[in-house]
Protein backbone atom coordinates (compact mmCIF):
# COMPACT_ATOMS: atom_id res chain seq x y z
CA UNK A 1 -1.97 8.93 17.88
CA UNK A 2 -4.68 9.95 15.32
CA UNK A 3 -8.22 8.99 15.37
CA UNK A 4 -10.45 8.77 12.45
CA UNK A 5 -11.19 12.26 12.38
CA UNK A 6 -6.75 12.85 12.56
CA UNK A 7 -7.19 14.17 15.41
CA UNK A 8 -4.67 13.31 18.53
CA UNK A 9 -5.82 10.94 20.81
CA UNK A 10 -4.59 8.77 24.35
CA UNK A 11 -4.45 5.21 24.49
CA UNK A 12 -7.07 3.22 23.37
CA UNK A 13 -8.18 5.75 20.50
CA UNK A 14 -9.44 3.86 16.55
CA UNK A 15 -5.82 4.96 14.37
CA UNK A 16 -6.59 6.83 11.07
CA UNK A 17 -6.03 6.34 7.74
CA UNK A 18 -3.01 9.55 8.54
CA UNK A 19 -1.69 7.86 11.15
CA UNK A 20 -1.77 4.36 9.73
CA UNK A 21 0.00 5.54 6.57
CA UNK A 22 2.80 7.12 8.40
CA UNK A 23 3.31 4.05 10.45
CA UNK A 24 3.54 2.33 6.78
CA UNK A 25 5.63 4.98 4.91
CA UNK A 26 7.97 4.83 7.28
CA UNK A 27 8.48 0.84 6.46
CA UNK A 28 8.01 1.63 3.13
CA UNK A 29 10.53 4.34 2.42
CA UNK A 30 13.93 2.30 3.46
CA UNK A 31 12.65 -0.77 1.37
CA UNK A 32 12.09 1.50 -1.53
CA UNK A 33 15.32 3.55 -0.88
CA UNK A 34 17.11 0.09 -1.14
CA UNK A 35 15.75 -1.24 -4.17
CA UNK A 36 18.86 -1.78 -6.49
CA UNK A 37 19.28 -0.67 -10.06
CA UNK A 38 20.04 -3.75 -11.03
CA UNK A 39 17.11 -5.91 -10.14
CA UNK A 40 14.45 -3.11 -11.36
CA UNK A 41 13.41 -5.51 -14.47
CA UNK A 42 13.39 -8.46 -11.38
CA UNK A 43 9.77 -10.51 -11.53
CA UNK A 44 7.52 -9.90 -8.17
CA UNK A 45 5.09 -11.79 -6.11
CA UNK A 46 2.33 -8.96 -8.35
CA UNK A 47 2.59 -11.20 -11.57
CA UNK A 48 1.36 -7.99 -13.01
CA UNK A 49 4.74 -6.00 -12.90
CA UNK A 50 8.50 -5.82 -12.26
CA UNK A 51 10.13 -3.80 -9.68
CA UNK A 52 10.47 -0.72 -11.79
CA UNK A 53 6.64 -1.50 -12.76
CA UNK A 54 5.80 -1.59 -9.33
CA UNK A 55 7.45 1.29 -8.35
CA UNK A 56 5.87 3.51 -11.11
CA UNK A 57 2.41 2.18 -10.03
CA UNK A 58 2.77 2.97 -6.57
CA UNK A 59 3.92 7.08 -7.67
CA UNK A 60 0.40 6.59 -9.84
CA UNK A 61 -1.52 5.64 -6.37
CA UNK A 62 0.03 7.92 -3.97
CA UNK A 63 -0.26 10.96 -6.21
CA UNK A 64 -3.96 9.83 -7.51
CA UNK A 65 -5.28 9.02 -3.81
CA UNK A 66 -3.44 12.50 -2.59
CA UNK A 67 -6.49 13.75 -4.75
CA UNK A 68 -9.21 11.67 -3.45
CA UNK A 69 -8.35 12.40 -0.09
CA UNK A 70 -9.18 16.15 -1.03
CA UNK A 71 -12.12 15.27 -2.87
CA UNK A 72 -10.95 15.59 -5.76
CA UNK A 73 -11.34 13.54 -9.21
CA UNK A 74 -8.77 11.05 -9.85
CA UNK A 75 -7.18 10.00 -13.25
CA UNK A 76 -5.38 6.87 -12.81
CA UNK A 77 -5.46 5.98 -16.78
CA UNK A 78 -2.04 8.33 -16.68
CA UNK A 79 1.38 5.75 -17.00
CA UNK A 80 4.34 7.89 -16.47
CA UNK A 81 7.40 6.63 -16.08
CA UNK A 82 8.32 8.07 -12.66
CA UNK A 83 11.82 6.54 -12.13
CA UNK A 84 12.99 7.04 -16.07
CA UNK A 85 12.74 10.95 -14.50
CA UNK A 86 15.74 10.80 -12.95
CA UNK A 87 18.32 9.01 -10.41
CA UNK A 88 16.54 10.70 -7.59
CA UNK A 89 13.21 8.62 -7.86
CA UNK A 90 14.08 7.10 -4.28
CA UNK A 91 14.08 10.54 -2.63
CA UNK A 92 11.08 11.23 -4.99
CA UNK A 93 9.36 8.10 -3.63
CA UNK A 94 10.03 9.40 0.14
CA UNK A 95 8.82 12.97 -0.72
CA UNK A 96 5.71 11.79 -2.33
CA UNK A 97 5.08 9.29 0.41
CA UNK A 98 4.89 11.88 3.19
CA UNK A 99 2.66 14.38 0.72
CA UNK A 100 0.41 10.65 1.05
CA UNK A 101 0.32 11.09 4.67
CA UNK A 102 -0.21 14.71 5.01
CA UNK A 103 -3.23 14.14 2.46
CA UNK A 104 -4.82 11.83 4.42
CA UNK A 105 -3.96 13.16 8.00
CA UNK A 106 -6.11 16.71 6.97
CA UNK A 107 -9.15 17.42 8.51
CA UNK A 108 -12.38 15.58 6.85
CA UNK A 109 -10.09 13.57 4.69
CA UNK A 110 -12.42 10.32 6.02
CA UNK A 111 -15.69 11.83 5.91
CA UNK A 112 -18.08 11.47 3.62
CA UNK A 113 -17.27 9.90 -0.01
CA UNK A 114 -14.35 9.84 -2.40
CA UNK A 115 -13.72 8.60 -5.94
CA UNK A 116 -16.17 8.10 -8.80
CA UNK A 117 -17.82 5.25 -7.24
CA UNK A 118 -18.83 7.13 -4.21
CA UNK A 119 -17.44 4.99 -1.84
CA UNK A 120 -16.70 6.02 1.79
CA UNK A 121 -13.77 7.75 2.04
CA UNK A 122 -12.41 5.75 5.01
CA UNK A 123 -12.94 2.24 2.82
CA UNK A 124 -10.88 4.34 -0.13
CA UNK A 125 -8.15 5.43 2.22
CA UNK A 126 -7.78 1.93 3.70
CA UNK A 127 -7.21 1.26 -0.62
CA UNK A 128 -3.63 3.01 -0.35
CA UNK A 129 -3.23 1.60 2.88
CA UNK A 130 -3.28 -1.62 1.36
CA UNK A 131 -1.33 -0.40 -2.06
CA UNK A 132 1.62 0.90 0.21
CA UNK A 133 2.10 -2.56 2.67
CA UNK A 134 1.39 -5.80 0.46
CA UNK A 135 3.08 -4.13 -2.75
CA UNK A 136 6.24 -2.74 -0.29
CA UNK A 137 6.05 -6.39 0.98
CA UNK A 138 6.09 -7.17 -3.36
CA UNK A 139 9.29 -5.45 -3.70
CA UNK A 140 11.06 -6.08 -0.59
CA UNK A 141 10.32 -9.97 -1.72
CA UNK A 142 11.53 -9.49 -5.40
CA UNK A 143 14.89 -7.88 -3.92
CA UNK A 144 15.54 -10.42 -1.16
CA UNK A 145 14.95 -7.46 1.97
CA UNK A 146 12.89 -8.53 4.98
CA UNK A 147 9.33 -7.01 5.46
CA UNK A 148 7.84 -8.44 8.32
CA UNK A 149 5.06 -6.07 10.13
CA UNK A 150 5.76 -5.78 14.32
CA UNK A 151 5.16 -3.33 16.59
CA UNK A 152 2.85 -0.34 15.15
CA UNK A 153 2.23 -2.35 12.11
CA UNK A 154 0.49 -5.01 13.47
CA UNK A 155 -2.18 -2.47 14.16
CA UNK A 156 -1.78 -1.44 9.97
CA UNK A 157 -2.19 -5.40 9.33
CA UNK A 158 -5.49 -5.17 11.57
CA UNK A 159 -7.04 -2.72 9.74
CA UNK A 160 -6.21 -4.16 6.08
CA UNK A 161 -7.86 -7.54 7.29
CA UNK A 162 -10.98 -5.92 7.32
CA UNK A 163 -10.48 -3.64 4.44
CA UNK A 164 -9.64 -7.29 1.92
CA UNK A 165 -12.66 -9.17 3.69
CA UNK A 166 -14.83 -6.63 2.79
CA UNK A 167 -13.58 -5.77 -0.72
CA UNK A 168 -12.07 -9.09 -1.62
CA UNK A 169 -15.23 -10.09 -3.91
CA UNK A 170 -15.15 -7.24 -5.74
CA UNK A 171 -11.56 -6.91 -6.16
CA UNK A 172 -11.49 -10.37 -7.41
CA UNK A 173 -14.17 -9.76 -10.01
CA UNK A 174 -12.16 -6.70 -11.45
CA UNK A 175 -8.72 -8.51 -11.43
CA UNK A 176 -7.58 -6.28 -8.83
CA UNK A 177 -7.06 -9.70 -6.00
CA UNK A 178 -5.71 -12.84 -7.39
CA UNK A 179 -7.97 -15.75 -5.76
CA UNK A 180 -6.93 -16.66 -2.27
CA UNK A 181 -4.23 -19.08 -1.77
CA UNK A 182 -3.94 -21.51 0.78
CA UNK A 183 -2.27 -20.33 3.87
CA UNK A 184 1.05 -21.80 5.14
CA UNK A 185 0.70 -23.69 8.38
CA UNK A 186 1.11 -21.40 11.29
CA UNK A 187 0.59 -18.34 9.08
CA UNK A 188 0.91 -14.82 10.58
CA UNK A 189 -1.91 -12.21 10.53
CA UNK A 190 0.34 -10.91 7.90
CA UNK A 191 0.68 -13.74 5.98
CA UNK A 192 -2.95 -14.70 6.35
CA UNK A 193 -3.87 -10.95 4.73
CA UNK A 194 -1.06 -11.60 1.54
CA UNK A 195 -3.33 -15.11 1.18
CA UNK A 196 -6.01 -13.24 1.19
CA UNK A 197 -4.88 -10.91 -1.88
CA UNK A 198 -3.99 -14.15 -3.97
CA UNK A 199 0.08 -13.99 -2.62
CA UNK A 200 1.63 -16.42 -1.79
CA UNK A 201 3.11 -15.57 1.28
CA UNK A 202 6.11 -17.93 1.13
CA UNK A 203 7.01 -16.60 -3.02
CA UNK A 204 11.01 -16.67 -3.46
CA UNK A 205 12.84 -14.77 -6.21
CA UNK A 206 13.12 -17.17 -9.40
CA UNK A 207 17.28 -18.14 -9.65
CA UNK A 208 18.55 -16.84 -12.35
């Protein structure tokens, strides 16, 4: 177990941004890996894009926040069309996923700022954090695959609750959340978080 600092620690010890990723990539990768070719132009719970959309985005944010881990500038005005690249793009997905993890499990990743806002770099981490659970969650939805946090991820979910209470008003100003919905009675933590984000966390497929 990491702690904020990615350094191993016993029971008991805060998780880091490294460790919390892995316990997300690891959830992520198989839904990703099952996403068929024939629903990539399917609509998701992100209004915003389609599966193949979605996809694309998420090779934006992992290689972008790869750099802001470091330090480094980001550029996330660049659109490529990861998955046009090649038939591979699910192995891609996987490789660039871990190169996510490794990023943000390196020494001094959390300290001090990131990004040309200057936020904390431990808020910014818990940004890809978020990217690579509710939009996995997006595509797992679109394509009828279950996503359902338990175990490890619960403690991912814990985290993120914090991260959308404190960003949600300015994430909402930018576009970047939808408004809250209204939760479901009996809602999970998880469920309350995709609220949170403007999800519905009960969104079905449309029937074709």
């Amino acid at each position: 177990m990491n702690d904020i600092h990615g350094n191993k620690g016993g029971p008991g010890t805060p998780r880091g941004i490294g460790d919390l990723l892995d316990v997300a990539v690891q959830r992520a990768v198989p839904v990703v890996g099952a996403l068929p070719d024939d629903r990539l132009e399917a609509a998701t719970p992100c209004a915003e894009f389609d599966v193949k959309a979605l996809v694309n985005h998420l090779f934006q944010v992992m290689e972008q926040f790869q750099r802001l881990a470091a330090k480094q500038d980001s550029d996330f005005t660049e659109s490529a069309d990861r998955v046009a690249e090649g038939p591979d793009w699910r192995e891609r997905f996987g490789e660039e996923a871990r190169k996510l993890v490794a990023a943000w499990s390196a020494p001094g990743a959390e300290e001090g700022t990131a990004g040309a806002m200057n936020m904390p770099a431990a808020t910014v981490g818990s940004m890809v954090l978020l990217d690579l659970t509710v939009h996995i969650w997006d595509l797992a939805r679109a394509t009828g695959q279950e996503y359902v946090p338990e175990g490890e991820a619960l403690a991912v979910v814990e985290r993120l609750a914090g991260t959308v209470a404190e960003l949600a008003p300015t994430a909402r100003s930018m576009g970047v959340f939808g408004e809250a919905v209204p939760e479901p009675a009996g809602a999970s933590a998880f469920e309350r978080l995709l609220a949170a984000t403007g999800r519905d966390p009960r969104w079905a497929a449309p029937v074709s």
